[in-house]
N, C-alpha and C. Protein backbone atom coordinates (compact mmCIF):
# COMPACT_ATOMS: atom_id res chain seq x y z
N UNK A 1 -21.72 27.72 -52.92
CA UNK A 1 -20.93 26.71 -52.25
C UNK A 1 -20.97 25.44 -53.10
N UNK A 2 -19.81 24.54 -53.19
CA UNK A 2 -19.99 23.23 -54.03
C UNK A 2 -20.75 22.37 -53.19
N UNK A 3 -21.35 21.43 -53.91
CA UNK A 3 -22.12 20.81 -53.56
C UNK A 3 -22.02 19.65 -52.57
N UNK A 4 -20.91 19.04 -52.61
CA UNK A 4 -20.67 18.22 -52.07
C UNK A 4 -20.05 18.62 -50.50
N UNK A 5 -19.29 20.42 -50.67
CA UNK A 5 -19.61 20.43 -49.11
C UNK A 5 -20.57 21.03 -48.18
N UNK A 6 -22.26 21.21 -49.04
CA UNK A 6 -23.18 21.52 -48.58
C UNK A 6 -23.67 20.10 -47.46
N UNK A 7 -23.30 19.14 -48.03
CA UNK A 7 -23.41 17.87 -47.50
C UNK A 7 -22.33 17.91 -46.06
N UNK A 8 -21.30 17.89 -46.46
CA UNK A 8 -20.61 17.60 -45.66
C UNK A 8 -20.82 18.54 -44.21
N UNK A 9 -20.49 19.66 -44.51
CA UNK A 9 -21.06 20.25 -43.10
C UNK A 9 -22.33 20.88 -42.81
N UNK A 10 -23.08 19.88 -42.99
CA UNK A 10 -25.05 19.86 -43.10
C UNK A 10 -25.10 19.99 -41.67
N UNK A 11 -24.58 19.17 -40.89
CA UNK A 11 -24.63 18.78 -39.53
C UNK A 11 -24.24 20.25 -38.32
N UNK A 12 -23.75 21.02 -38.94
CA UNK A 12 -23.17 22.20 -38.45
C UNK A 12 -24.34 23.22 -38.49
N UNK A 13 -24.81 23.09 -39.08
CA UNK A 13 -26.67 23.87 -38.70
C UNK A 13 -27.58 23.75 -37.75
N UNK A 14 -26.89 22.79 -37.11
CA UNK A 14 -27.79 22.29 -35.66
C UNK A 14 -26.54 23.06 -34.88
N UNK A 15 -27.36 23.57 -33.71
CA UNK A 15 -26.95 24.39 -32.69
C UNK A 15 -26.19 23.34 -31.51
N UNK A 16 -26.60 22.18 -30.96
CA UNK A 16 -25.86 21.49 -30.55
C UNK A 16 -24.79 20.57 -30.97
N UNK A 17 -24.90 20.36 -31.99
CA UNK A 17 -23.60 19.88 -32.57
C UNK A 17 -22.69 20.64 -32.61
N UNK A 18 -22.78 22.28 -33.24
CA UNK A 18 -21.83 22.91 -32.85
C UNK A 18 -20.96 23.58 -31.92
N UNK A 19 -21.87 23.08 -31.02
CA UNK A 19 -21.53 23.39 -29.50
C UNK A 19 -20.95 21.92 -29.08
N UNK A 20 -21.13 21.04 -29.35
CA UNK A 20 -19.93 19.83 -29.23
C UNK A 20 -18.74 19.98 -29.81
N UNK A 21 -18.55 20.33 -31.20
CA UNK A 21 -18.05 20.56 -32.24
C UNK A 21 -16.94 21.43 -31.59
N UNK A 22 -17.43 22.42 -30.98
CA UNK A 22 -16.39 23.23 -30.60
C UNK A 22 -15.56 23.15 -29.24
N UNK A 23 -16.69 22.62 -28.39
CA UNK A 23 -15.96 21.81 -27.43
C UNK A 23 -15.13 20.89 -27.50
N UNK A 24 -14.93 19.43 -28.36
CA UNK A 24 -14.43 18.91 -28.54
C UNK A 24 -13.06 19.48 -29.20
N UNK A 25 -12.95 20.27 -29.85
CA UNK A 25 -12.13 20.90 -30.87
C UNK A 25 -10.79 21.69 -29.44
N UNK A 26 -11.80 22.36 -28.84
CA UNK A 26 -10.60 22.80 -27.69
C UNK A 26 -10.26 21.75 -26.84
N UNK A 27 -11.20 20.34 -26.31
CA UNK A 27 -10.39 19.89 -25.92
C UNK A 27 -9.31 18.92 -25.97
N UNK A 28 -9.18 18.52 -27.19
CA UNK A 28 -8.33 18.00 -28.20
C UNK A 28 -6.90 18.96 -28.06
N UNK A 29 -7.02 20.08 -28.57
CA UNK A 29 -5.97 20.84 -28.46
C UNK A 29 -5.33 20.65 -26.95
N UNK A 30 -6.23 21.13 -25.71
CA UNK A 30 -5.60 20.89 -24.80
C UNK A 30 -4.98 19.28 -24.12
N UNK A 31 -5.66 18.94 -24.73
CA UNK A 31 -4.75 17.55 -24.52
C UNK A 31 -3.38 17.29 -25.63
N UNK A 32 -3.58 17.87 -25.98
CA UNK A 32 -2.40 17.35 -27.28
C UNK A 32 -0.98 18.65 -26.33
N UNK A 33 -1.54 19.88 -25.86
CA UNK A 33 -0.53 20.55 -25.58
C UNK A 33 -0.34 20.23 -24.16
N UNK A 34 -0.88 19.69 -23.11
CA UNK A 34 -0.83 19.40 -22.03
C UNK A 34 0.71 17.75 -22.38
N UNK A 35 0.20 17.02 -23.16
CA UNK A 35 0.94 15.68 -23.11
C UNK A 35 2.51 16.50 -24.04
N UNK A 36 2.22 17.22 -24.99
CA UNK A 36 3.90 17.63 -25.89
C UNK A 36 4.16 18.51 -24.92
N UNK A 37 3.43 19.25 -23.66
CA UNK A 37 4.47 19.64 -22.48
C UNK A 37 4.99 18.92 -21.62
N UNK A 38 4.28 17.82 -21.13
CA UNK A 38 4.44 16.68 -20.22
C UNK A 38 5.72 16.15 -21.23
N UNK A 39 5.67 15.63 -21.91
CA UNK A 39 7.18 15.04 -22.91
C UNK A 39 8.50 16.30 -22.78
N UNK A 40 7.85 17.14 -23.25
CA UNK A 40 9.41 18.36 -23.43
C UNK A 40 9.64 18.15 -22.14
N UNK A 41 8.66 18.43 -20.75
CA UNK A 41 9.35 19.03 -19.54
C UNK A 41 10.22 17.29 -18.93
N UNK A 42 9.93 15.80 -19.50
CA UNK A 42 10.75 15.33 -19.10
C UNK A 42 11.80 14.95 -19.64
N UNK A 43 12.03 15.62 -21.09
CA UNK A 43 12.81 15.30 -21.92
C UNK A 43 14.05 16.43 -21.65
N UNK A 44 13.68 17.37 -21.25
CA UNK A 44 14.67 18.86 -21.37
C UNK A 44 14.99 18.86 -19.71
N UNK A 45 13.79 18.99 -18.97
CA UNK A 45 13.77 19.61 -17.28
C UNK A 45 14.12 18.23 -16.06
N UNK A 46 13.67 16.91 -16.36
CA UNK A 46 13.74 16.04 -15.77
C UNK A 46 15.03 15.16 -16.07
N UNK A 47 15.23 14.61 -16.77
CA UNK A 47 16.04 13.43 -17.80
C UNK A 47 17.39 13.75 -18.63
N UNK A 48 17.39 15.69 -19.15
CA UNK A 48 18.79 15.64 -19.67
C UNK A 48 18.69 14.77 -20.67
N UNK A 49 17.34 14.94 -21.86
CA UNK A 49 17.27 14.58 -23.19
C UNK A 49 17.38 12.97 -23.13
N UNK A 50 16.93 12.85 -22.05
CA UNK A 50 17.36 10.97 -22.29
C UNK A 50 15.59 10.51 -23.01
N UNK A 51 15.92 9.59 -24.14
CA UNK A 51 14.58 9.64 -25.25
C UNK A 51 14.39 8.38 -24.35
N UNK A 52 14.69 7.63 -23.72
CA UNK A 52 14.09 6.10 -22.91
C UNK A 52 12.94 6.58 -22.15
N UNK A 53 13.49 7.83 -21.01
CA UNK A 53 12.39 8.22 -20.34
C UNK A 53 11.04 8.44 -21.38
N UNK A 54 11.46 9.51 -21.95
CA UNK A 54 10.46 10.09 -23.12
C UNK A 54 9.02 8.68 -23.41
N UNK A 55 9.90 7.64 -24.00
CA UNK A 55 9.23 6.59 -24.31
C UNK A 55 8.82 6.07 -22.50
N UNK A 56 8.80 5.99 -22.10
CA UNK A 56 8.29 5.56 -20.28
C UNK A 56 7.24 6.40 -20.21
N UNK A 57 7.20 7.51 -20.59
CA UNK A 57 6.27 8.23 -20.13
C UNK A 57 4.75 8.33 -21.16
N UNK A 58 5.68 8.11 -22.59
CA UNK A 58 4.45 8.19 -23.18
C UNK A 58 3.30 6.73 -23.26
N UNK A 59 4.47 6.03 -22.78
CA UNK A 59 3.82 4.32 -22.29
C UNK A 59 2.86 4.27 -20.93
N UNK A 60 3.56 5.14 -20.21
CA UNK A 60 2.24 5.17 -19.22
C UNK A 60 0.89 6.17 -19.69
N UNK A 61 1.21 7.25 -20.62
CA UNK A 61 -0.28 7.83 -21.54
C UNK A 61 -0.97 6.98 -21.72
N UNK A 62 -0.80 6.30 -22.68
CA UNK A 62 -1.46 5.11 -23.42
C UNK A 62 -1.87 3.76 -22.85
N UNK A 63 -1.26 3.54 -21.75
CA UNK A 63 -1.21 2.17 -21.23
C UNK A 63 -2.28 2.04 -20.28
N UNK A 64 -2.77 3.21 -19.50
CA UNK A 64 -4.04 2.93 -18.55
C UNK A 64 -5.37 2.79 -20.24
N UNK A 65 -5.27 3.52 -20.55
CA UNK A 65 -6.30 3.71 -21.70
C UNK A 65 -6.49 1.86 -22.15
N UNK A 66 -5.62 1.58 -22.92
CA UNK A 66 -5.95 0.13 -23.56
C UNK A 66 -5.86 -0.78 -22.15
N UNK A 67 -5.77 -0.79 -21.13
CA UNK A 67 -5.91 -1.85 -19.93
C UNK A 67 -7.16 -2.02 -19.30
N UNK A 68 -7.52 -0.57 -19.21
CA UNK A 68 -9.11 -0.84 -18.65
C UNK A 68 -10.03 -0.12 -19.99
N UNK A 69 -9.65 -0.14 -21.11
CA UNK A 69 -10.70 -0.30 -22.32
C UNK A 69 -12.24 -1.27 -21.61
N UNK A 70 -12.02 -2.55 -21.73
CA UNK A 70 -12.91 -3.26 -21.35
C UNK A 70 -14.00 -2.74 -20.41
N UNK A 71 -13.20 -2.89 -19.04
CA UNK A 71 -14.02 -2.16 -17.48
C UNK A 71 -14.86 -1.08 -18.32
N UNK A 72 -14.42 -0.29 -18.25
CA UNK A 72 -15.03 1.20 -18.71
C UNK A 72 -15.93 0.98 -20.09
N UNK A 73 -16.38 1.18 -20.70
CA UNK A 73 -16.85 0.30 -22.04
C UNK A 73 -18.01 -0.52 -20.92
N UNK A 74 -17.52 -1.34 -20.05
CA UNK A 74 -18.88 -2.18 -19.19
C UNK A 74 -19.67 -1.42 -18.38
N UNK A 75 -18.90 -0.20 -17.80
CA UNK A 75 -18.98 0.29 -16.06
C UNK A 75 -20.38 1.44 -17.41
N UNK A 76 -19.44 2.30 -18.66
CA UNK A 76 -20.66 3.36 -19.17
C UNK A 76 -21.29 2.22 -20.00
N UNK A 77 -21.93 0.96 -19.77
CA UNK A 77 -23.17 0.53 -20.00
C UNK A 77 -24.04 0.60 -19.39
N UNK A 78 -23.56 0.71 -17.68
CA UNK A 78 -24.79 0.51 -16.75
C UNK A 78 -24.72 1.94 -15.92
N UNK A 79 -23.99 2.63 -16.30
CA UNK A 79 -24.33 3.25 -15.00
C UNK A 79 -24.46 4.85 -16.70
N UNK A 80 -25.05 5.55 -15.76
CA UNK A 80 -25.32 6.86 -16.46
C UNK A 80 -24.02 7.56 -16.57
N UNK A 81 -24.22 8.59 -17.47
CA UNK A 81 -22.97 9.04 -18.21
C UNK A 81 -22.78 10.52 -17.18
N UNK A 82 -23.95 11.01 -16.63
CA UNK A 82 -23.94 11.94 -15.35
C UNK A 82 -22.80 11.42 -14.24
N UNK A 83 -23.23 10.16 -13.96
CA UNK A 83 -22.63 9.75 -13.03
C UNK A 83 -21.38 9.45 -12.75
N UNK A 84 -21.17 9.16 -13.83
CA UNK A 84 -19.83 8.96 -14.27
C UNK A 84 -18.83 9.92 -14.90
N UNK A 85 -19.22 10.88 -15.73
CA UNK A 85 -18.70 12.06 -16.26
C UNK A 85 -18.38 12.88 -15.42
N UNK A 86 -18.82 13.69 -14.13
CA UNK A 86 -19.04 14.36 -13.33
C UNK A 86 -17.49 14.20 -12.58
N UNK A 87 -17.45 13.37 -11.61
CA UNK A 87 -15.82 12.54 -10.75
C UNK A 87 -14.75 12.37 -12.39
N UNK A 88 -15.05 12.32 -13.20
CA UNK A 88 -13.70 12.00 -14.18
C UNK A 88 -13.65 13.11 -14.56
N UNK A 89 -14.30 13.79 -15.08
CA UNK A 89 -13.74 15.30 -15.59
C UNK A 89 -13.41 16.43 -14.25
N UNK A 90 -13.57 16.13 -13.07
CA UNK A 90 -12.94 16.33 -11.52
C UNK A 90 -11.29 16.35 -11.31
N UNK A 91 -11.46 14.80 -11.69
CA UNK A 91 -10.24 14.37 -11.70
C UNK A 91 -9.09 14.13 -12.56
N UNK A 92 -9.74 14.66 -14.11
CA UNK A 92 -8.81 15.34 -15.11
C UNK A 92 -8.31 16.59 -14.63
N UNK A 93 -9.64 17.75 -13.93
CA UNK A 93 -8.95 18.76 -13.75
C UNK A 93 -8.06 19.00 -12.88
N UNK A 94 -8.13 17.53 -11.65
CA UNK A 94 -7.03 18.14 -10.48
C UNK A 94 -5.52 17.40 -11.23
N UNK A 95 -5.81 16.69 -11.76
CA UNK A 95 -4.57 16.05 -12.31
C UNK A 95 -3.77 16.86 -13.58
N UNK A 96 -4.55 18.04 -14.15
CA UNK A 96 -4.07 18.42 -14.88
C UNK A 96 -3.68 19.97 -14.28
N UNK A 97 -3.94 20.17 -13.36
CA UNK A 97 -3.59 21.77 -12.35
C UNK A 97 -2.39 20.98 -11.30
N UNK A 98 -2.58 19.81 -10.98
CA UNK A 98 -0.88 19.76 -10.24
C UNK A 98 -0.13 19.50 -11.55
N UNK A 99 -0.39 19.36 -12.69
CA UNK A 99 1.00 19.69 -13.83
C UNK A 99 0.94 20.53 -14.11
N UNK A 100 -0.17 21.36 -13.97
CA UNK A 100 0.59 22.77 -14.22
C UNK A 100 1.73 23.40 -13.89
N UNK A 101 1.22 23.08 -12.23
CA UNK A 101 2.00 23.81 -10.85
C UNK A 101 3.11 23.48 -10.58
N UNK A 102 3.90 21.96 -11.50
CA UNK A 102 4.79 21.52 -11.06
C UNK A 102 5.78 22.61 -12.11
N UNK A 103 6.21 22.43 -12.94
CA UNK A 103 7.34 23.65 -12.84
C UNK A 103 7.16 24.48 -12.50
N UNK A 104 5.95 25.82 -11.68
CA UNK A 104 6.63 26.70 -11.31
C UNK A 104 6.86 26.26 -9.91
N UNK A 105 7.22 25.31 -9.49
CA UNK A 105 7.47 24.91 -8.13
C UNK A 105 9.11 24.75 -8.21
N UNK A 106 9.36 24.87 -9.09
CA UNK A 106 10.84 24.87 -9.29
C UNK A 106 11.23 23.79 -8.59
N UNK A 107 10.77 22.39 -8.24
CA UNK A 107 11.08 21.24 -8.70
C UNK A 107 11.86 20.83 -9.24
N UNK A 108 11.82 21.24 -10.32
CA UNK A 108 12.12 20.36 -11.59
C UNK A 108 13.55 20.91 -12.72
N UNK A 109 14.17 22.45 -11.53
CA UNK A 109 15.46 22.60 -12.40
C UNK A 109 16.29 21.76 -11.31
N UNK A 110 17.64 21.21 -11.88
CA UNK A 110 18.91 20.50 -11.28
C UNK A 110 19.91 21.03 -11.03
């Protein structure tokens, strides 16, 4: 192996890193395909290709994130990451199973 990427993935020999490593890795993906479905389904199924919505929607992605940056950043100083991790990854999953469910609810043809 060259040398320089004996270095680089040194860190991958530890058993918990790669078990972050790989966690993180899927859930990256699923967020990236959860939000380019959330866009197609209001770009194609909702809107009739209108790109304004498109941009509305990806403004509300982004826009809770940089608003309460601060809060959050204060709230995981004091309080434990149990405590807090536990109710948000809850409430990723119910928020991300009613988008599932919404097109096959057939909703969403016109």
């Amino acid at each position: 192996m060259i040398d320089w990427a004996k270095g680089t993935f040194r860190s991958l020999n530890t058993f918990n890193y790669r078990l972050w490593a790989g966690g993180a890795i899927v859930s990256n993906v699923g967020t990236w395909m959860q939000r380019t479905a959330q866009d197609w389904l209001v770009l194609t199924q909702l809107t009739h290709n209108n790109a304004t919505a498109v941009g509305v929607v990806m403004a509300l992605q982004f826009g809770p994130q940089l608003l309460l940056l601060p809060l959050t950043g204060f709230a995981a100083d004091l309080r434990s990451r149990l405590r807090m991790g536990i109710p948000d990854q809850c409430g990723v999953f119910c928020r991300r199973t009613l988008l599932a469910g919404f097109p096959s609810s057939r909703r969403t043809s016109s």
